[in-house]
N, C-alpha and C. Protein backbone atom coordinates (compact mmCIF):
# COMPACT_ATOMS: atom_id res chain seq x y z
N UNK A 1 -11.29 -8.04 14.20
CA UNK A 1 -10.61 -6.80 13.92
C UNK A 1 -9.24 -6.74 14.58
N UNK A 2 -8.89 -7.36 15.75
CA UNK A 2 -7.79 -7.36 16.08
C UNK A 2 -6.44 -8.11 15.41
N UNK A 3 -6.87 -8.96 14.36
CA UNK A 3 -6.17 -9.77 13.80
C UNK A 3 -5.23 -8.99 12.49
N UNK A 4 -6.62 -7.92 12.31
CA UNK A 4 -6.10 -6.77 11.05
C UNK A 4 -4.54 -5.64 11.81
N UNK A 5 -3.52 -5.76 10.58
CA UNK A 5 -2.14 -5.00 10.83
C UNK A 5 -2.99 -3.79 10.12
N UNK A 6 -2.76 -2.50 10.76
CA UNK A 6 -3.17 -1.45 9.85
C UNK A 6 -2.45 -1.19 9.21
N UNK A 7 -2.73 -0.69 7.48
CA UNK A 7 -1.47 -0.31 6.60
C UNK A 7 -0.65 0.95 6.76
N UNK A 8 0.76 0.73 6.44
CA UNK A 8 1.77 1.61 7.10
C UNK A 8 1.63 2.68 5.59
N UNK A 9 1.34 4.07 6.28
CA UNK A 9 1.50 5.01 5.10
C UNK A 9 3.17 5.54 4.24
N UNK A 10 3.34 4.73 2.81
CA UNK A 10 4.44 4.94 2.74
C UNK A 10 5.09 6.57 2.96
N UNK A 11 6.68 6.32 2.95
CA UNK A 11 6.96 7.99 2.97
C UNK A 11 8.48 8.03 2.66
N UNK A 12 9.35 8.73 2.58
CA UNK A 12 10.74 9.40 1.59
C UNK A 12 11.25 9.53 3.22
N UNK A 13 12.40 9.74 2.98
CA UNK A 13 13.69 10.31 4.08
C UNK A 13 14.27 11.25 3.33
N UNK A 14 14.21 12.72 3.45
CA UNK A 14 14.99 13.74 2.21
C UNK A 14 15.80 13.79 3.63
N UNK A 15 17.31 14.68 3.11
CA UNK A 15 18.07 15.58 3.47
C UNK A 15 17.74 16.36 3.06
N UNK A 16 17.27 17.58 3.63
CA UNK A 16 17.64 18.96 2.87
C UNK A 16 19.13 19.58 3.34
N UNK A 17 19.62 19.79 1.97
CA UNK A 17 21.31 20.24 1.63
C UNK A 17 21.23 21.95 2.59
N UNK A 18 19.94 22.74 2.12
CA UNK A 18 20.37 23.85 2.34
C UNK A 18 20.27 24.40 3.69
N UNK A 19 19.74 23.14 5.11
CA UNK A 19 19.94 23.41 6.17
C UNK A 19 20.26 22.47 7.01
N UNK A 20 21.10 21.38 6.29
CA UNK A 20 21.53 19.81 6.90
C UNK A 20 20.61 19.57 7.80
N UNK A 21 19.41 19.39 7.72
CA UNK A 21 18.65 18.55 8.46
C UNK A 21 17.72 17.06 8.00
N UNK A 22 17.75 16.26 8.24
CA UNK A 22 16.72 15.06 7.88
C UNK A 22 15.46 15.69 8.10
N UNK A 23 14.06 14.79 7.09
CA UNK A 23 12.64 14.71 7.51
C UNK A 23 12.26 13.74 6.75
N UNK A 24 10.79 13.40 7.76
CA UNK A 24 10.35 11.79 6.89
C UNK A 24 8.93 12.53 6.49
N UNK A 25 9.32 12.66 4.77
CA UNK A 25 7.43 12.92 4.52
C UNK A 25 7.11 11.99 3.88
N UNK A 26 5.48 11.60 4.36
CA UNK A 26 4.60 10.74 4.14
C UNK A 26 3.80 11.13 2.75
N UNK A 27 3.65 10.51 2.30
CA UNK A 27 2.46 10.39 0.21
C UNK A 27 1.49 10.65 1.02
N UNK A 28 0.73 12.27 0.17
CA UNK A 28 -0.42 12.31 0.45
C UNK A 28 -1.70 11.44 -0.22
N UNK A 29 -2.46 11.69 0.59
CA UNK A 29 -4.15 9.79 0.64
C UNK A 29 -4.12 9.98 -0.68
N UNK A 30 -4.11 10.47 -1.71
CA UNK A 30 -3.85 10.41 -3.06
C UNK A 30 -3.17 9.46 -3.73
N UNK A 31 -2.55 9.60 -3.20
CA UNK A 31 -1.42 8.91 -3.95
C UNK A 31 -0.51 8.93 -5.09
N UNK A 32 -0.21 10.04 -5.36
CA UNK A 32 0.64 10.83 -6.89
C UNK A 32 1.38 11.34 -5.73
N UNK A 33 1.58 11.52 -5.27
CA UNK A 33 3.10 12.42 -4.40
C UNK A 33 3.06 12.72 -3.08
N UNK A 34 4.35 13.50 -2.90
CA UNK A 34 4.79 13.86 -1.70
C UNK A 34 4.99 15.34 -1.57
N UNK A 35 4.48 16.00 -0.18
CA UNK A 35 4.67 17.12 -0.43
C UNK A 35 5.38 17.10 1.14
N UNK A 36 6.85 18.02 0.20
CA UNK A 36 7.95 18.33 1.51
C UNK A 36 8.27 20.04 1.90
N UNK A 37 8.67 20.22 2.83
CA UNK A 37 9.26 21.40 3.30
C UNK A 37 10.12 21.65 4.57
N UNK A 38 10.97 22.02 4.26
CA UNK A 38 12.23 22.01 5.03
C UNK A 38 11.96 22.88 6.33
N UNK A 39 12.09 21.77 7.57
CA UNK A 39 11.39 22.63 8.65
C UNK A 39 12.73 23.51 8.98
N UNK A 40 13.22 23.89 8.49
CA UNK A 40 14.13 25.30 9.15
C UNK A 40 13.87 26.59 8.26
N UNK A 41 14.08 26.29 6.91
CA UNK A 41 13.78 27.70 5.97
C UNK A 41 12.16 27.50 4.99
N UNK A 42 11.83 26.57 5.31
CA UNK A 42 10.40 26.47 4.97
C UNK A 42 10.61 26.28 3.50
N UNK A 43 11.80 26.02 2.66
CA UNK A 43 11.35 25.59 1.10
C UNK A 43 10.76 24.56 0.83
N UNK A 44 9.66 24.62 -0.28
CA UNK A 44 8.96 23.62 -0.51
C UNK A 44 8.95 22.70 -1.71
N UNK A 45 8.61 21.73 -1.79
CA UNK A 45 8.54 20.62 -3.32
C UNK A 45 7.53 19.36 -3.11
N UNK A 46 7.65 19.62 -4.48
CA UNK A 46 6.61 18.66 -4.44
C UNK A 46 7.00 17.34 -5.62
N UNK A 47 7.13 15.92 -4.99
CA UNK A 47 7.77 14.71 -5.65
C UNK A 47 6.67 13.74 -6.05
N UNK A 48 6.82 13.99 -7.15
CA UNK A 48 5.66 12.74 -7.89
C UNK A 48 5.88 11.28 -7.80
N UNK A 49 4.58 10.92 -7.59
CA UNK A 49 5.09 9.23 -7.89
C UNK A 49 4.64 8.95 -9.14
N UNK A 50 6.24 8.08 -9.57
CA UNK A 50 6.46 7.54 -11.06
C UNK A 50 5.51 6.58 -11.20
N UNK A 51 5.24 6.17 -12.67
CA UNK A 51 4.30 4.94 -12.95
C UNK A 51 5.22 3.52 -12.39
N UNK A 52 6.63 3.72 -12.47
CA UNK A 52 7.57 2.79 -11.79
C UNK A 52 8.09 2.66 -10.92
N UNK A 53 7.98 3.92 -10.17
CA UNK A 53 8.36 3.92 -8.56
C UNK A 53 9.79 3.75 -8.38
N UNK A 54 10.59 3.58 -7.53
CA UNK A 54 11.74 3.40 -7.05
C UNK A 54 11.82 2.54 -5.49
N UNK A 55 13.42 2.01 -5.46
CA UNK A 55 13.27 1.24 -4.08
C UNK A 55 13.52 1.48 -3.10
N UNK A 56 14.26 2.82 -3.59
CA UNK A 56 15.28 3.89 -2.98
C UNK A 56 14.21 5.16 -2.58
N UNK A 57 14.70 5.15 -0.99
CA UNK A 57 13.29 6.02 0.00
C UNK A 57 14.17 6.80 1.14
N UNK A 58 15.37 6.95 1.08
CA UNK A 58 16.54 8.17 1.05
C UNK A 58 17.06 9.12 0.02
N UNK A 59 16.74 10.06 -0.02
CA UNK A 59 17.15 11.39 -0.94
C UNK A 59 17.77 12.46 -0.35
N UNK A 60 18.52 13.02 -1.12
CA UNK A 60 19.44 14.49 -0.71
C UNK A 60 18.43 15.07 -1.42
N UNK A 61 18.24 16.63 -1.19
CA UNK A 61 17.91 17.66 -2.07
C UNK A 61 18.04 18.73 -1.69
N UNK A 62 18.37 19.80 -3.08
CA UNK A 62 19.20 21.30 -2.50
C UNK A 62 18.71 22.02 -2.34
């Protein structure tokens, strides 16, 4: 067992625009998405994962 790397849970880097702050959210155990909220004004979203995904794991959003 020590030989096993445990798997790293993927996750996004948003900006949120409407209170310039960074956050890293993690895909919930599901695996269809991400659920974010902007720790200063608390708006929330929710980002699906595509059947194609992307490579790109930095985002702005307003």
């Amino acid at each position: 067992m020590a030989d096993q790397i445990p798997s790293k849970r993927p996750y996004l880097s948003l900006y949120f625009e409407c209170c310039r702050v960074y956050q890293r959210v993690y895909r919930e155990p599901g695996g269809t998405f991400y659920l974010a909220r902007c720790p200063r004004c608390l708006r929330q979203m929710k980002i699906a994962v595509g059947p194609e995904g992307t490579s790109t794991r930095t985002f702005r959003v307003g």
